[in-house]
N, C-alpha and C. Protein backbone atom coordinates (compact mmCIF):
# COMPACT_ATOMS: atom_id res chain seq x y z
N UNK A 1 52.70 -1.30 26.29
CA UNK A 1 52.64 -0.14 25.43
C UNK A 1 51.35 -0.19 24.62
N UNK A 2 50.93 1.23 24.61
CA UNK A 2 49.13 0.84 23.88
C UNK A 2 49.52 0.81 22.26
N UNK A 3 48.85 -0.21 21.46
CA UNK A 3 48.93 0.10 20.19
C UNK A 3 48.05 0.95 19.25
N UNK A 4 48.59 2.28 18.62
CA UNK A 4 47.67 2.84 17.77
C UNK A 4 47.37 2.60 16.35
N UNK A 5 46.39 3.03 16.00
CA UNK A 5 45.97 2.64 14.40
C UNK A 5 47.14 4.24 13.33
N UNK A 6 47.59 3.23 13.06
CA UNK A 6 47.92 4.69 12.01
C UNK A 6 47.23 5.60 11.23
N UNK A 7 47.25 6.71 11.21
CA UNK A 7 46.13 7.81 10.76
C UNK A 7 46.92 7.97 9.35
N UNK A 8 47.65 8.70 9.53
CA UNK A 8 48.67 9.58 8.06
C UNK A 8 49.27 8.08 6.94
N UNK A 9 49.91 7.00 7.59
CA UNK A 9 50.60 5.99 6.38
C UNK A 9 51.66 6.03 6.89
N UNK A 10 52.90 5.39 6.27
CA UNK A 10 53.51 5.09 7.34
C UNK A 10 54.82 6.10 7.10
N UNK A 11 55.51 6.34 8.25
CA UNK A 11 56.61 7.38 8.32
C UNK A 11 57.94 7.26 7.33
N UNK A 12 58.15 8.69 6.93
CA UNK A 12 59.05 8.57 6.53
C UNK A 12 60.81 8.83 6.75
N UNK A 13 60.85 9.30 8.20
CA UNK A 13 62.19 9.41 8.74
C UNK A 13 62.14 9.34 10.10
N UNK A 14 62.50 10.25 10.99
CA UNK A 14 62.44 10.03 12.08
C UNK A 14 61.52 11.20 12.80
N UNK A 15 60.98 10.52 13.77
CA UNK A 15 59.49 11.22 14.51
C UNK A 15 59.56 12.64 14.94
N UNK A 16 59.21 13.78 13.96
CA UNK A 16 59.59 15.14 14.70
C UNK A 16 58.95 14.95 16.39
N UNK A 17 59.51 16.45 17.13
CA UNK A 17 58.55 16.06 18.45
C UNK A 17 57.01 16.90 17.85
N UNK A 18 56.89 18.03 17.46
CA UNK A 18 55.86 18.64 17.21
C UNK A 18 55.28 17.90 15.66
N UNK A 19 53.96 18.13 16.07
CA UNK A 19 53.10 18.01 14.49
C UNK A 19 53.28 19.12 13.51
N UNK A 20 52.89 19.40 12.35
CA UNK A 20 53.26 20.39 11.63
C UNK A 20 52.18 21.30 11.13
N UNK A 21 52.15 22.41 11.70
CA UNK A 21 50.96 23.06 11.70
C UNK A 21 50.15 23.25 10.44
N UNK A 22 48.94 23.16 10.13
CA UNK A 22 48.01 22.83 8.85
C UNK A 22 48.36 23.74 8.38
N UNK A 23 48.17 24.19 6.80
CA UNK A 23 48.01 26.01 6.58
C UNK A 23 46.86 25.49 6.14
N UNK A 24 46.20 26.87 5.73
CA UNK A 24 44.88 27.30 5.34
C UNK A 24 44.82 26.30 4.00
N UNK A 25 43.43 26.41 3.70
CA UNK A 25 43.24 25.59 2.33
C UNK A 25 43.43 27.01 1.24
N UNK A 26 43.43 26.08 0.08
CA UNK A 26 44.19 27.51 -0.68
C UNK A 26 42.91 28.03 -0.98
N UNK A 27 42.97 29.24 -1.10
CA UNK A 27 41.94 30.12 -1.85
C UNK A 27 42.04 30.65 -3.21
N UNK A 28 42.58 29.78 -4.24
CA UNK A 28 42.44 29.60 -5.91
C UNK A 28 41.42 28.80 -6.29
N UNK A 29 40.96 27.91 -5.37
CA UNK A 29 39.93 27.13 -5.76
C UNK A 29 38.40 27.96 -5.31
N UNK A 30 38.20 28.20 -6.76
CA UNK A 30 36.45 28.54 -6.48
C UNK A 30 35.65 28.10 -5.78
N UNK A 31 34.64 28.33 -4.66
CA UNK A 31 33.90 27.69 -4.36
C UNK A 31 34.25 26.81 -3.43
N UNK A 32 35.44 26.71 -2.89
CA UNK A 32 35.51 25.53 -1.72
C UNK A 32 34.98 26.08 -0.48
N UNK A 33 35.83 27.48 -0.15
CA UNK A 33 35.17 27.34 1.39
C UNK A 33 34.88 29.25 0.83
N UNK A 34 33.74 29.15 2.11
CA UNK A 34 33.18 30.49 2.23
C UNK A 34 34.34 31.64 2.91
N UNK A 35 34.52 33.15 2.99
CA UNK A 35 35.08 33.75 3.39
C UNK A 35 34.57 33.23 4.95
N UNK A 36 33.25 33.24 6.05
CA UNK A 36 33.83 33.18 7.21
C UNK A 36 33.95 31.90 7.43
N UNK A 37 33.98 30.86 7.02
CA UNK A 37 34.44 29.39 6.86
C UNK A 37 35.82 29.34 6.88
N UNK A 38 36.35 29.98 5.66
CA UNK A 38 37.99 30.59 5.76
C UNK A 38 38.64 31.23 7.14
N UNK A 39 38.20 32.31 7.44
CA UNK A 39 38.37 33.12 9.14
C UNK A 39 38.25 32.44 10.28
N UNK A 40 37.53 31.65 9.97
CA UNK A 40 36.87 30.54 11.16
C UNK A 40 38.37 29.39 11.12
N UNK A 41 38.80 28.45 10.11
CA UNK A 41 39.74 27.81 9.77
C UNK A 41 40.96 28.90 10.64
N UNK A 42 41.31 30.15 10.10
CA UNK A 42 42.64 30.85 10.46
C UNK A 42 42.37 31.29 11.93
N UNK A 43 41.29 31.50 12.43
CA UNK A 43 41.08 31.88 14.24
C UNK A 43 41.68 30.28 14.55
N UNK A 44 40.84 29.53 14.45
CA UNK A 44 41.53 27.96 14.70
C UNK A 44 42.78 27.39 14.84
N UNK A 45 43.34 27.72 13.62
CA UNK A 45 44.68 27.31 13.60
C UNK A 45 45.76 28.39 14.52
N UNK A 46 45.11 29.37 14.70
CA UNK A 46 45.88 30.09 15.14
C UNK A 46 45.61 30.45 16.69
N UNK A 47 44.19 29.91 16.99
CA UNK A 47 44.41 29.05 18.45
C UNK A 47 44.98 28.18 18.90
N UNK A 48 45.63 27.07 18.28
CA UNK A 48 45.78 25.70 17.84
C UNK A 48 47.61 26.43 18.50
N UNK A 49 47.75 27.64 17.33
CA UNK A 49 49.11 27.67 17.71
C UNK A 49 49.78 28.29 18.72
N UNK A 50 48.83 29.08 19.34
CA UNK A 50 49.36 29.72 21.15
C UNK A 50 49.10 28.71 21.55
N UNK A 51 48.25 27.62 21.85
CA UNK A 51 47.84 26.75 22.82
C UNK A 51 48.97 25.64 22.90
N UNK A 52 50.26 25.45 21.70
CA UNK A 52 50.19 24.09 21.65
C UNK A 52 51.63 23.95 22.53
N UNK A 53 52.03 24.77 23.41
CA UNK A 53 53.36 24.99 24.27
C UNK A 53 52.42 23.86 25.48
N UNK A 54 51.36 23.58 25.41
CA UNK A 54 51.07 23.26 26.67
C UNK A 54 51.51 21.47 26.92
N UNK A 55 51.56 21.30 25.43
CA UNK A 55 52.19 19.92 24.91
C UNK A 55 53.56 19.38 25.11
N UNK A 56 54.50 20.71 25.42
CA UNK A 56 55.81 20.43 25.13
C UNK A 56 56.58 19.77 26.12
N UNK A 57 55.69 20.29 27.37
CA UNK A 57 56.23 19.23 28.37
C UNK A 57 55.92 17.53 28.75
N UNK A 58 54.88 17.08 28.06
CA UNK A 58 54.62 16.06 28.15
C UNK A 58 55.56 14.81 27.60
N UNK A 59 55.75 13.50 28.28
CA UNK A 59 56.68 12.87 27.33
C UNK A 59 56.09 11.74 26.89
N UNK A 60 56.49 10.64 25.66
CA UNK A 60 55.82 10.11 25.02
C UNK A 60 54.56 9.55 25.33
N UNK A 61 54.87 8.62 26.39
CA UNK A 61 53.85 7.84 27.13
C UNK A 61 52.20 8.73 27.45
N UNK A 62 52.97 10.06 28.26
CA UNK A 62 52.00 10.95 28.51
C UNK A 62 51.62 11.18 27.48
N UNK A 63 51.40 11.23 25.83
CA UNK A 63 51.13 11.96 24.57
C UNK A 63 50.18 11.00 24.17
N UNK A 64 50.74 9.49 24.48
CA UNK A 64 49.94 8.13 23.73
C UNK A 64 48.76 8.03 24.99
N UNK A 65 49.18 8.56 26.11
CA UNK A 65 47.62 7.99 26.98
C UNK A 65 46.59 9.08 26.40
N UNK A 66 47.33 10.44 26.41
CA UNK A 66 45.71 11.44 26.10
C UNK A 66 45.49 11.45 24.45
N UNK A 67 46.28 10.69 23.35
CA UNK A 67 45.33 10.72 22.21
C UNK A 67 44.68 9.24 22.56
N UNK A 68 44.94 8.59 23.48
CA UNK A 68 44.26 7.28 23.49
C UNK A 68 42.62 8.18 23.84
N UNK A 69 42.76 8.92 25.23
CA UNK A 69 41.52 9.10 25.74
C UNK A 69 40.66 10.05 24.33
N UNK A 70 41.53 11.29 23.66
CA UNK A 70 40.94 11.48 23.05
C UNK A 70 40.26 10.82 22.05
N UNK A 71 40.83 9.73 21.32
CA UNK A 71 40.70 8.90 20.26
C UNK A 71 39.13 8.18 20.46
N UNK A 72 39.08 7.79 22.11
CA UNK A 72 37.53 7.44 22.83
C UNK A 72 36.40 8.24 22.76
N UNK A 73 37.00 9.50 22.66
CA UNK A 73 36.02 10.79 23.32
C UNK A 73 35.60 10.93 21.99
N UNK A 74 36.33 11.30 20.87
CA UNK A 74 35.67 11.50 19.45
C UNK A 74 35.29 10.94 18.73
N UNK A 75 35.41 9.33 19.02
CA UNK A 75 35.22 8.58 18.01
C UNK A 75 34.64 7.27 18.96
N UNK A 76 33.40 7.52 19.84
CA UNK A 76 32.76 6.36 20.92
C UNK A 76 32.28 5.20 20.20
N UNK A 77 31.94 5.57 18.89
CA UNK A 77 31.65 4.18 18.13
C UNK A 77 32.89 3.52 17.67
N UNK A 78 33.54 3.54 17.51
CA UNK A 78 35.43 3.40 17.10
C UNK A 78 36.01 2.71 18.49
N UNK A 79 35.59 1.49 18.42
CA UNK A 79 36.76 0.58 19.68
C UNK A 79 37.39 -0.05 18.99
């Protein structure tokens, strides 16, 4: 079984199957993000969320090999 580095800390109940989709950063804070910085974030996430049925069939093993490959692909200095 491959071992991963924990990203988030450590869990607190039991493993949903889906991740939990981001929301937007809030827009009360002055100055954080630009309006198309903002649009850009909500096209994203909301690609993020038609796309992510393509996940549902996969089962664990299959989930831990492709964030393994991804984990390589984004982060090549990171072994």
């Amino acid at each position: 079984m491959i071992k991963f580095p924990r990203i988030m800390g450590k869990r607190k109940g039991p493993k949903a199957d889906k991740a939990p989709t981001p929301s937007l950063p809030p827009e009360d804070k002055p100055g954080q993000a630009t309006p198309e910085r903002r649009e850009l974030i909500r096209r994203a996430l909301e690609t993020r969320r038609s796309k992510a049925h393509v996940f549902d069939g996969l089962s664990r093993e299959e989930r831990e090999k492709l964030y393994a490959v991804a984990l390589k692909t984004l982060m090549p200095g990171d072994k």
